[in-house]
C-alpha atoms as a PDB file:
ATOM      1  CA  UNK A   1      20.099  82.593-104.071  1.00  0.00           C
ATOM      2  CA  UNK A   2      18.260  85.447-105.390  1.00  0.00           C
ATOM      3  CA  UNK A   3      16.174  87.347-102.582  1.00  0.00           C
ATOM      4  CA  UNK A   4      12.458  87.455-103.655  1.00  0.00           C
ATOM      5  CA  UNK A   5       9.951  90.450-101.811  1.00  0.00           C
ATOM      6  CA  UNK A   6       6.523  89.737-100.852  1.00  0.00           C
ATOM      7  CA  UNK A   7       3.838  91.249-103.145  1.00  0.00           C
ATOM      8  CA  UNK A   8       0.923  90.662-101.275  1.00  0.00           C
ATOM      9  CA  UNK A   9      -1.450  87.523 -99.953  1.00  0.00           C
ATOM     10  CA  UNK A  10      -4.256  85.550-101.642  1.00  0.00           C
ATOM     11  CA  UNK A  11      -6.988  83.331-100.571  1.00  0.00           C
ATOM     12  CA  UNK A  12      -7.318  81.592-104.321  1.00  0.00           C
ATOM     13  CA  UNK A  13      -9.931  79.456-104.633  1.00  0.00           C
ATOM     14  CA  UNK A  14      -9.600  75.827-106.903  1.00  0.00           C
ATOM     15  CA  UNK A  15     -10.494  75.979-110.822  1.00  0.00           C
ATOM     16  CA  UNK A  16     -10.485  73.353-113.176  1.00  0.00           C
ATOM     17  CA  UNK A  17      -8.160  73.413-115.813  1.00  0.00           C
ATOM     18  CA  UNK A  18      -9.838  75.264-119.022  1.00  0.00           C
ATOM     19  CA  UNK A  19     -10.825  73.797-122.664  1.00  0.00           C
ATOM     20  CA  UNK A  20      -8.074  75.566-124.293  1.00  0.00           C
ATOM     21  CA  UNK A  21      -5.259  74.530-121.897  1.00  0.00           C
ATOM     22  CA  UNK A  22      -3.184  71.781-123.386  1.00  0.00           C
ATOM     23  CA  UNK A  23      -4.198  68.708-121.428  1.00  0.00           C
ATOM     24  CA  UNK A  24      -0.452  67.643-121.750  1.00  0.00           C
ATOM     25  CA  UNK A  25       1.317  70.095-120.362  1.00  0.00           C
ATOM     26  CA  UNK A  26      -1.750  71.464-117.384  1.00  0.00           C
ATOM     27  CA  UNK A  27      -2.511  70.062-114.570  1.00  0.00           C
ATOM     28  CA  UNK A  28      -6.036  69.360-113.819  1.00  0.00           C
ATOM     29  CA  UNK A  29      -6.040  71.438-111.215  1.00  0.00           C
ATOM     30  CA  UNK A  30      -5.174  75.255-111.060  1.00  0.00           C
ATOM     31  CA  UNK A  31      -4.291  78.111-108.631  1.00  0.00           C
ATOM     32  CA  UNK A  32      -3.254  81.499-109.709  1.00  0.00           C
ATOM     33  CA  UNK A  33      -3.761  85.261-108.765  1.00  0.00           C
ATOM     34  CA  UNK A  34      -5.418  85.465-112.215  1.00  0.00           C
ATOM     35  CA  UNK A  35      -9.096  86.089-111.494  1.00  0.00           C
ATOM     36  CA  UNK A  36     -10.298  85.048-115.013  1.00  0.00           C
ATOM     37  CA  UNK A  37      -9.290  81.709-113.513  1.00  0.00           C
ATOM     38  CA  UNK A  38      -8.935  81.727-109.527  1.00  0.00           C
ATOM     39  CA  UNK A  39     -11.919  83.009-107.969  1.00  0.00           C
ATOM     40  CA  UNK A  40     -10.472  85.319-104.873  1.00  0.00           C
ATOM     41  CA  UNK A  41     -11.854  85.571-101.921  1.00  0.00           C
ATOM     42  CA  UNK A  42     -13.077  88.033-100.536  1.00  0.00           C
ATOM     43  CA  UNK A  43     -14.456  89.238-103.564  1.00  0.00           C
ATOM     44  CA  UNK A  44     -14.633  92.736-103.482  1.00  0.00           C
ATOM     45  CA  UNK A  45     -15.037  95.324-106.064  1.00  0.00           C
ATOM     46  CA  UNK A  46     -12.975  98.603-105.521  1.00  0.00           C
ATOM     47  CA  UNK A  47     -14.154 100.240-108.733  1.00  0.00           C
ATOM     48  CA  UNK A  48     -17.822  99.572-107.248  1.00  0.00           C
ATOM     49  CA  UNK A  49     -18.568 103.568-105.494  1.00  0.00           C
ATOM     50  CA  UNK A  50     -19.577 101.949-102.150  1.00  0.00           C
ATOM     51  CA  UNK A  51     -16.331 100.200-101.749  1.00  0.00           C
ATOM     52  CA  UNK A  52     -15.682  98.514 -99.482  1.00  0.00           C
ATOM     53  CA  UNK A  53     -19.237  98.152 -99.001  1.00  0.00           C
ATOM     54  CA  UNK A  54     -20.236  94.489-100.633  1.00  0.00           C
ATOM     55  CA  UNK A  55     -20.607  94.543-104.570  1.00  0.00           C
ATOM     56  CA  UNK A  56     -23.386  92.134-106.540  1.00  0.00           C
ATOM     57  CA  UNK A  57     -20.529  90.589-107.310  1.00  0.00           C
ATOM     58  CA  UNK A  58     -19.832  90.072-103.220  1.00  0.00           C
ATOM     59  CA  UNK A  59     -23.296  89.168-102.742  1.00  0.00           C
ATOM     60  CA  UNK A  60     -23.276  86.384-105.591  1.00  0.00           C
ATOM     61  CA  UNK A  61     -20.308  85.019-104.174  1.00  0.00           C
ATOM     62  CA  UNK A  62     -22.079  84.932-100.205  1.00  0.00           C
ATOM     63  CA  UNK A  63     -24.754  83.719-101.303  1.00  0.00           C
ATOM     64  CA  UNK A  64     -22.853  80.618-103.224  1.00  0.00           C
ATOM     65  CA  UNK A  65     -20.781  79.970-100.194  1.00  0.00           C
ATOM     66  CA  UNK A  66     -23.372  80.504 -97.591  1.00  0.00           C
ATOM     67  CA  UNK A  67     -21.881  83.045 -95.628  1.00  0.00           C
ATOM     68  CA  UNK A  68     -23.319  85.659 -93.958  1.00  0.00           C
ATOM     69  CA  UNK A  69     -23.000  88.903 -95.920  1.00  0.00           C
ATOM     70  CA  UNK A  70     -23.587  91.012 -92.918  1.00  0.00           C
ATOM     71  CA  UNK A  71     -20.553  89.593 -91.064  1.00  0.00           C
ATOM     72  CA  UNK A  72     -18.665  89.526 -94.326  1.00  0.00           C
ATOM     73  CA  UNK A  73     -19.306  93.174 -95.181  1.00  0.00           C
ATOM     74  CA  UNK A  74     -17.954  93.874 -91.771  1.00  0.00           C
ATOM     75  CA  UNK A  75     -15.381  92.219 -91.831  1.00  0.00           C
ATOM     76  CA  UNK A  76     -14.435  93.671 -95.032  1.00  0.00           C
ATOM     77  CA  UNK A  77     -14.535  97.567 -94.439  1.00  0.00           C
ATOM     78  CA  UNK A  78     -13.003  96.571 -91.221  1.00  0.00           C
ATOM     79  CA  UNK A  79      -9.734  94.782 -92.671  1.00  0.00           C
ATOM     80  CA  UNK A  80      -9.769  97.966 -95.356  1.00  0.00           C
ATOM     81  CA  UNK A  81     -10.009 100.543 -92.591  1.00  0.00           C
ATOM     82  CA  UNK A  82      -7.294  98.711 -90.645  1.00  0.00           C
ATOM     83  CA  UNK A  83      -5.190  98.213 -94.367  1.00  0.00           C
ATOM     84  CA  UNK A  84      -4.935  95.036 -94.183  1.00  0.00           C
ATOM     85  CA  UNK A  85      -7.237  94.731 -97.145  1.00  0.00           C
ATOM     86  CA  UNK A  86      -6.335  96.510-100.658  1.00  0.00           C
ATOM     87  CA  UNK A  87      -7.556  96.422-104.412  1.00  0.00           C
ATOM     88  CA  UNK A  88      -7.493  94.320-105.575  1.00  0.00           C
ATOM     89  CA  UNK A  89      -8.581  91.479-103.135  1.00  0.00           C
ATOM     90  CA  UNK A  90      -4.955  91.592-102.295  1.00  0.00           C
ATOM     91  CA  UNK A  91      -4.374  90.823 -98.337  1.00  0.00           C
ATOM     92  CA  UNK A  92      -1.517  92.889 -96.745  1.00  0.00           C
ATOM     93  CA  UNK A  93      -0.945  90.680 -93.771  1.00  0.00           C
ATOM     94  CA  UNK A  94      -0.520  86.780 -93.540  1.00  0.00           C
ATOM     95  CA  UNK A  95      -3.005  86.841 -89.951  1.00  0.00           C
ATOM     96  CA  UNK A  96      -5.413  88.373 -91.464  1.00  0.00           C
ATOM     97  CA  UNK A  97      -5.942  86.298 -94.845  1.00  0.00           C
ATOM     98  CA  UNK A  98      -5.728  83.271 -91.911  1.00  0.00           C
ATOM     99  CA  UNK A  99      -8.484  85.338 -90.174  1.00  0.00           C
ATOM    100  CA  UNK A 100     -11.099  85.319 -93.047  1.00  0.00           C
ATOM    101  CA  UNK A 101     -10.454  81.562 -93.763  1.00  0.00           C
ATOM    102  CA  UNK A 102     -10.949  80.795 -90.800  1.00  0.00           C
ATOM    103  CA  UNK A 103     -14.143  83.196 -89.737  1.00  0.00           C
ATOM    104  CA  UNK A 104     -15.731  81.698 -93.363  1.00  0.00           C
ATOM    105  CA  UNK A 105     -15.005  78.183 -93.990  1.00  0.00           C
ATOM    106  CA  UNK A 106     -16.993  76.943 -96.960  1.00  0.00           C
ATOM    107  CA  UNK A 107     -17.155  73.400 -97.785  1.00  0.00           C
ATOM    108  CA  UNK A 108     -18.228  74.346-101.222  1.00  0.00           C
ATOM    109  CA  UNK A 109     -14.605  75.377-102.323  1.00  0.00           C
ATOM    110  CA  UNK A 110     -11.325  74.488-101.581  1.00  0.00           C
ATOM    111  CA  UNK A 111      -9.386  78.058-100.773  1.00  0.00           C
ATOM    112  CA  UNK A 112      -5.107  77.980-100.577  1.00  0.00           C
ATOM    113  CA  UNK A 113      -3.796  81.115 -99.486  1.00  0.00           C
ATOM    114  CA  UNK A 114      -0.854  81.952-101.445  1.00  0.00           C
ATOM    115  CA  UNK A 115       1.985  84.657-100.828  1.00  0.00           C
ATOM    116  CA  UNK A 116       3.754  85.938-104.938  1.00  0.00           C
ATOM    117  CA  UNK A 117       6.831  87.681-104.315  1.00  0.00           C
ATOM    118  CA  UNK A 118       9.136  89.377-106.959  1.00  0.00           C
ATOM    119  CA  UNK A 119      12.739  88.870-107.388  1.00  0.00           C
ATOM    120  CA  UNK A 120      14.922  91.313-106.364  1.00  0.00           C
ATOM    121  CA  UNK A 121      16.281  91.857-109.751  1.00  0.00           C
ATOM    122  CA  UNK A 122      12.586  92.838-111.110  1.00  0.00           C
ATOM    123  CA  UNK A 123      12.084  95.104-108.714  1.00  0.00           C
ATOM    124  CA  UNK A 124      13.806  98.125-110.092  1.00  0.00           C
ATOM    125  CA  UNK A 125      11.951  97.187-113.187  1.00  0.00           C
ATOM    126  CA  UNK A 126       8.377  96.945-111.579  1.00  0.00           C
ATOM    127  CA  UNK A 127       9.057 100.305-109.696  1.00  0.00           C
ATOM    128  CA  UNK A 128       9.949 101.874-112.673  1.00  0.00           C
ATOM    129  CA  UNK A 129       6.607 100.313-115.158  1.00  0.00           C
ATOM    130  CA  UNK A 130       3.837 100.942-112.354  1.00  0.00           C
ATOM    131  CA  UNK A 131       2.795 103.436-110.847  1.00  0.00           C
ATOM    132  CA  UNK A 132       1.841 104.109-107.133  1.00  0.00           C
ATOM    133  CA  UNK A 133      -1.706 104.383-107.053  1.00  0.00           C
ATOM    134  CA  UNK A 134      -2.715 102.547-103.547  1.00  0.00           C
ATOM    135  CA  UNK A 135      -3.216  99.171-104.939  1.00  0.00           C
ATOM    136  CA  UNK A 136      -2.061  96.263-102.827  1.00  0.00           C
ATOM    137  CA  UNK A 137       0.820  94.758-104.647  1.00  0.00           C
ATOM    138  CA  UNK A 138       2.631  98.088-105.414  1.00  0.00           C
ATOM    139  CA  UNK A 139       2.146  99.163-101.695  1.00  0.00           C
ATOM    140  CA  UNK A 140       3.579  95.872-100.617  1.00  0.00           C
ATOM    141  CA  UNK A 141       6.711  95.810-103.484  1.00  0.00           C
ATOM    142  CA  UNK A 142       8.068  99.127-102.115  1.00  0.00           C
ATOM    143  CA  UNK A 143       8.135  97.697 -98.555  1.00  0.00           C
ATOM    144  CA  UNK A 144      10.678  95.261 -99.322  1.00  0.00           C
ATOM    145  CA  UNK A 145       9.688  92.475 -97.269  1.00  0.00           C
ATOM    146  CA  UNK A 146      10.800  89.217 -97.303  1.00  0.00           C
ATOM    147  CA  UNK A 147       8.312  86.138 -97.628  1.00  0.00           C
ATOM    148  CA  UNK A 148       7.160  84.695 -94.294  1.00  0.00           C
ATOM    149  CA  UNK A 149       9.289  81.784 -93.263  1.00  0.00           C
ATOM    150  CA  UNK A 150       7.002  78.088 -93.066  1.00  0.00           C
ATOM    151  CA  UNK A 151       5.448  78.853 -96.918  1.00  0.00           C
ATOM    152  CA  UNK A 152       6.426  76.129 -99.389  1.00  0.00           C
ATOM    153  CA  UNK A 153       7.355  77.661-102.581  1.00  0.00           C
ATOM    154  CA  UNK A 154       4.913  76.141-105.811  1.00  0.00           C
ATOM    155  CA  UNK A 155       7.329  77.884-108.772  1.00  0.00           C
ATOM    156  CA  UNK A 156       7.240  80.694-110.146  1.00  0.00           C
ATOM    157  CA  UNK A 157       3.889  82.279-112.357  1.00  0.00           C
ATOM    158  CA  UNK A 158       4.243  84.538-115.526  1.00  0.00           C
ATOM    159  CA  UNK A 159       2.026  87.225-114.373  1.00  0.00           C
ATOM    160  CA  UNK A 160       1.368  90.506-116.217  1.00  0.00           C
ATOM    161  CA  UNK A 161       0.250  93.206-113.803  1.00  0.00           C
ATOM    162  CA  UNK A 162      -2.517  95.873-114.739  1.00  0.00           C
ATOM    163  CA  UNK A 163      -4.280  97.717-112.901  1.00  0.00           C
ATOM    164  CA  UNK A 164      -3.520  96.593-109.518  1.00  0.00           C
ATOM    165  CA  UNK A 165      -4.773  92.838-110.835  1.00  0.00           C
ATOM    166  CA  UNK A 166      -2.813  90.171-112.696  1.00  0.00           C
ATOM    167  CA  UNK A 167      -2.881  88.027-115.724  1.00  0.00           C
ATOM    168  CA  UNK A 168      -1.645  84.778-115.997  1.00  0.00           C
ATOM    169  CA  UNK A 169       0.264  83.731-118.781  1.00  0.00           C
ATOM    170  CA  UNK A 170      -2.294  80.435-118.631  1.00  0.00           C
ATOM    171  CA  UNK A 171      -4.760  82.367-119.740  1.00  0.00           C
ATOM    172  CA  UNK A 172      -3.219  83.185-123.047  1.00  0.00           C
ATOM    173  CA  UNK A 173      -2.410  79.603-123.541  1.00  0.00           C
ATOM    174  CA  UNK A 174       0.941  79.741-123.567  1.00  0.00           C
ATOM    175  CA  UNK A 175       2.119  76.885-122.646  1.00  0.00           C
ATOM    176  CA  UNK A 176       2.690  75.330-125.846  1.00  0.00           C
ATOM    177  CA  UNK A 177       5.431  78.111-126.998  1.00  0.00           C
ATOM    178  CA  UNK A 178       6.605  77.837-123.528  1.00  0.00           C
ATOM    179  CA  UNK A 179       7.200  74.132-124.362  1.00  0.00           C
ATOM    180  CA  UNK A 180       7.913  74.523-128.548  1.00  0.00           C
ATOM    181  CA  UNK A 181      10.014  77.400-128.372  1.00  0.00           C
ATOM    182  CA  UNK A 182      11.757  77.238-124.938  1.00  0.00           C
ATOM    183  CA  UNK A 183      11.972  73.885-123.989  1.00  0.00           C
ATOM    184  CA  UNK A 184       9.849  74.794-120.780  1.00  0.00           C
ATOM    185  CA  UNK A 185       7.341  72.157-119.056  1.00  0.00           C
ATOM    186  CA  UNK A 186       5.087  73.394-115.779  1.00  0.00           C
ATOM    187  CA  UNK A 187       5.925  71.643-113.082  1.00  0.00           C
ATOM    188  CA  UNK A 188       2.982  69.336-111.228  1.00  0.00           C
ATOM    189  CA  UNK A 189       1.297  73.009-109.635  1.00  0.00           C
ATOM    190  CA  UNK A 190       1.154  74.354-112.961  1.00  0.00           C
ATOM    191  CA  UNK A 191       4.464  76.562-112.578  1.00  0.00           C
ATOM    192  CA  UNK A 192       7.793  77.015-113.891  1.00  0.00           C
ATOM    193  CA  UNK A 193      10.717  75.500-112.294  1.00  0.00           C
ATOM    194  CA  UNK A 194      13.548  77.849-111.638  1.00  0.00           C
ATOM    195  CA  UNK A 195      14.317  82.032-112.256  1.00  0.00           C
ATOM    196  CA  UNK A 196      16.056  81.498-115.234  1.00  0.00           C
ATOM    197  CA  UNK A 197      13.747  79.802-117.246  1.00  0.00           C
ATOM    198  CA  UNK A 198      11.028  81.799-115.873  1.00  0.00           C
ATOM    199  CA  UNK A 199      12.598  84.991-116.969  1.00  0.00           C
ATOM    200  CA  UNK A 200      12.782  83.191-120.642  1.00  0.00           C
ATOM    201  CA  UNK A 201       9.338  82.139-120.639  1.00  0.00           C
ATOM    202  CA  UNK A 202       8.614  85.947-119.206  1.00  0.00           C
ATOM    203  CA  UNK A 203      10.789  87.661-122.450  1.00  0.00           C
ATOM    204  CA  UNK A 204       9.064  85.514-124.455  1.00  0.00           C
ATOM    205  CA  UNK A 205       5.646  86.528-123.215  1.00  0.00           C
ATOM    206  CA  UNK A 206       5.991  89.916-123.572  1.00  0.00           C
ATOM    207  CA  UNK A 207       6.773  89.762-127.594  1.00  0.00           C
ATOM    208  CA  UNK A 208       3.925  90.933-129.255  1.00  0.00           C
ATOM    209  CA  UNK A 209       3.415  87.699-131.537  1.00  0.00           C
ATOM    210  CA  UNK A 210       2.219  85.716-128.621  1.00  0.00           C
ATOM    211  CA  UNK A 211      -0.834  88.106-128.685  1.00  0.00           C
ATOM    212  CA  UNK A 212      -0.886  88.646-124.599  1.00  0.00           C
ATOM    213  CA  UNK A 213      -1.888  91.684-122.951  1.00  0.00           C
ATOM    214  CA  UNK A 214       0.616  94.436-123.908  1.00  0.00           C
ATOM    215  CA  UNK A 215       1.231  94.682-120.051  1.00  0.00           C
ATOM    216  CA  UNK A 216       4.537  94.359-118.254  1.00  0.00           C
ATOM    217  CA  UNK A 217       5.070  90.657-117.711  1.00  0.00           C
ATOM    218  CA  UNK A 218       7.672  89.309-114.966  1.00  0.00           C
ATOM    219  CA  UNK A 219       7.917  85.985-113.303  1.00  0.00           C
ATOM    220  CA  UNK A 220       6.665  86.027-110.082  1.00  0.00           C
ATOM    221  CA  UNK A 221       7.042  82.884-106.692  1.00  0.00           C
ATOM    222  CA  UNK A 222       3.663  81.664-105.321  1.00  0.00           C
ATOM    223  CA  UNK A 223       4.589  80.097-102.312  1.00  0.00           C
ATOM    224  CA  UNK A 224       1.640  78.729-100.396  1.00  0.00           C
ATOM    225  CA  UNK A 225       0.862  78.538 -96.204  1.00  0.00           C
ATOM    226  CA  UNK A 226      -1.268  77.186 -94.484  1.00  0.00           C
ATOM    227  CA  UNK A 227      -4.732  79.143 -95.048  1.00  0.00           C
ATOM    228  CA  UNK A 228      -6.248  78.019 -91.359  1.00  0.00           C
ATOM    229  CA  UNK A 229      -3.121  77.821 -89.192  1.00  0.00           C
ATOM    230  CA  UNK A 230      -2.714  80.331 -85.899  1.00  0.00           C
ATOM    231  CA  UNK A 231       0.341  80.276 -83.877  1.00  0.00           C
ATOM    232  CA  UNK A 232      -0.617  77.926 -80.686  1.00  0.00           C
ATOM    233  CA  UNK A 233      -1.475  82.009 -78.877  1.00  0.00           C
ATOM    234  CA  UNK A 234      -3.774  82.957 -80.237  1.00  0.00           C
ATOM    235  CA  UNK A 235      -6.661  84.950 -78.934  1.00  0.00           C
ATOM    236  CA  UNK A 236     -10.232  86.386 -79.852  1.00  0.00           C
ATOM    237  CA  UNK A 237     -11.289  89.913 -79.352  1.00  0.00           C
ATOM    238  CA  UNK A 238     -13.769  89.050 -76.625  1.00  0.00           C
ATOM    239  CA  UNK A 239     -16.401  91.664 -78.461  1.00  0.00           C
ATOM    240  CA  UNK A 240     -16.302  90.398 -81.687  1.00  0.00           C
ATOM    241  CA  UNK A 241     -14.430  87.079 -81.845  1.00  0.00           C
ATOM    242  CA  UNK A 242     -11.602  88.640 -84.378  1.00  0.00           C
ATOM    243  CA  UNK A 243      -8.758  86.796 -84.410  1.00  0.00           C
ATOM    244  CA  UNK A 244      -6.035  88.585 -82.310  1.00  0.00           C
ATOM    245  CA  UNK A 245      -2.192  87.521 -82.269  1.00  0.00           C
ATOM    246  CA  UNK A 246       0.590  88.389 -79.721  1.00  0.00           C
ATOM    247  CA  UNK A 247       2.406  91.323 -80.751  1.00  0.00           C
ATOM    248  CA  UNK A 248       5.663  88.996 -81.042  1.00  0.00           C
ATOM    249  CA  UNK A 249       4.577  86.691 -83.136  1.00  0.00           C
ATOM    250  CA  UNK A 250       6.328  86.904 -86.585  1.00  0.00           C
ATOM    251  CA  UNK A 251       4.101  87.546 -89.766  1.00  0.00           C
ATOM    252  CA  UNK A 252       1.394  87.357 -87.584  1.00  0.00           C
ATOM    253  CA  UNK A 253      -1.797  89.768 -87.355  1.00  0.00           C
ATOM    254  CA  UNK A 254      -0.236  92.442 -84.982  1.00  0.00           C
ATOM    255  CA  UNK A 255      -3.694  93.730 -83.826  1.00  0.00           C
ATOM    256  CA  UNK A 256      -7.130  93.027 -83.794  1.00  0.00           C
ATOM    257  CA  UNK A 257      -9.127  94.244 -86.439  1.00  0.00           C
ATOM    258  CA  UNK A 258     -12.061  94.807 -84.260  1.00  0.00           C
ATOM    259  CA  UNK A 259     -11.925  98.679 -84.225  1.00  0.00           C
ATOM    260  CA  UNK A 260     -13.708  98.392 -80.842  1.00  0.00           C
ATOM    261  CA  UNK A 261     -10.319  96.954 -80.096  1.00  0.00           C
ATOM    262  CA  UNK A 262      -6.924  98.376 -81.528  1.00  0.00           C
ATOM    263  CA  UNK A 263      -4.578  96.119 -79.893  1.00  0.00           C
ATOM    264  CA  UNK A 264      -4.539  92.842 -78.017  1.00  0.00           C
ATOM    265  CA  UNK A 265      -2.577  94.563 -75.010  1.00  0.00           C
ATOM    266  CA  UNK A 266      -5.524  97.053 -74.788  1.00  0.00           C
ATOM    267  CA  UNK A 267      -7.963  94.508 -74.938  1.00  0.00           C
ATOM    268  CA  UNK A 268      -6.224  92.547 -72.406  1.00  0.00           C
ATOM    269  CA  UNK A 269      -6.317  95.698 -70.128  1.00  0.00           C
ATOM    270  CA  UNK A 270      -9.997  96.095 -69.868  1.00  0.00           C
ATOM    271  CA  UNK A 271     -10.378  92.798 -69.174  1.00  0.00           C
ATOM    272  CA  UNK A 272      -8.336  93.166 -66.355  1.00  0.00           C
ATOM    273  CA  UNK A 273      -9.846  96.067 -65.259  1.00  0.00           C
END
């Protein structure tokens, strides 16, 4: 089996499936990293000059969700100081995308946080196309690490990356040549079965007659977690109510992202003390 590295986290919110989608071979119901799609939370704008301070775009998207932009602003420049947080919207650590969902529930939108990694045998390939320029997914591609264990994997997405964002190949509308010229249906989550057809559909994506972005295109896993589940441990910064896991949990949040507090052991201390 090939070995897939992790690429980064997202908290994708629920779209509908769009007018020009084939109704036959879409689901209803979509979730990508593509943004023209997805919305992503947090929503933040790194091109905006007071990043990571909160963007209009950040303050639409409070205001629509009723959370507090005070405490989300905070939180914010506190998960980018930490680097847990990176351009674009793309969350570094699996505790603290579980963190934000569950400081800001919303009943107004249904959020799935989702883990892409990249095949080994693209990696060479992205290394060599993008450059390193501090954006989430690149930073997390030349770690090499391996996907969480407890995700369950949705297929894989035909993403073009640009910019230290994606494109999906669903918003080209190419699921019809996937299907004419390939023989290639989406599975029930919108996604393609298997690495070997998604490497066909991702060949076929880059030709320049299917009109996509003339970006570098490679088939990527979503696999999806659980966007509200802690390990039975965990703990709050007392100060600020951050979520805080123990050190030895795996894939967890290894400190607390209140800066008043650097580490759960410290934080224990004082309390002690």
């Amino acid at each position: 089996m090939t070995e897939h590295f992790l690429g980064g986290f997202y908290l994708v919110a629920r779209a509908e499936r769009r007018p020009y989608m084939d109704s036959h071979l879409v689901p209803g119901v979509l979730w990508t990293p593509d943004e023209a799609i997805c919305g992503i939370r947090p929503d933040c704008d790194p091109l905006n000059e007071d990043w990571p301070a909160c963007s209009p775009a950040d303050r639409e998207t409070c205001e629509r969700l009723g959370i507090d932009e005070t405490s989300y602003r905070d939180w914010v420049r506190t998960a980018v100081a930490r680097k847990h947080l990176a351009p674009w919207n793309v969350l570094l650590d699996i505790g603290a995308a579980r963190d934000f969902a569950d400081r800001f529930p919303s009943p107004r939108e249904h959020v799935k946080l989702l883990a892409i990694a990249i095949p080994e045998t693209f990696v060479k390939l992205f290394d060599a196309a993008v450059p390193r320029t501090g954006c989430g997914v690149d930073v997390m591609v030349a770690q090499r690490t391996p996907l969480p264990v407890g995700g369950e994997p949705l297929g894989y997405d035909v993403l073009g990356y640009e910019g230290g964002s994606f494109h999906s190949f669903l918003v080209n509308g190419l699921e019809r040549e996937y299907a004419t010229q390939l023989a290639i249906r989406l599975n029930r989550h919108g996604k393609i079965e298997g690495l070997e057809a998604a490497t066909r559909a991702a060949e076929l994506t880059r030709d320049p007659s299917t009109g996509a972005e003339p970006v570098d295109w490679l088939p990527w896993l979503l696999v999806e977690y659980p966007a509200r589940e802690a390990p039975a441990h965990k703990h709050r910064c007392p100060c600020c109510a951050f979520l805080t896991m123990p050190e030895e949990t795996p894939g967890s949040l290894e400190i607390c992202i209140c800066p008043a507090h650097p580490t759960l052991r410290d934080a224990s201390a004082r309390r002690r003390s």
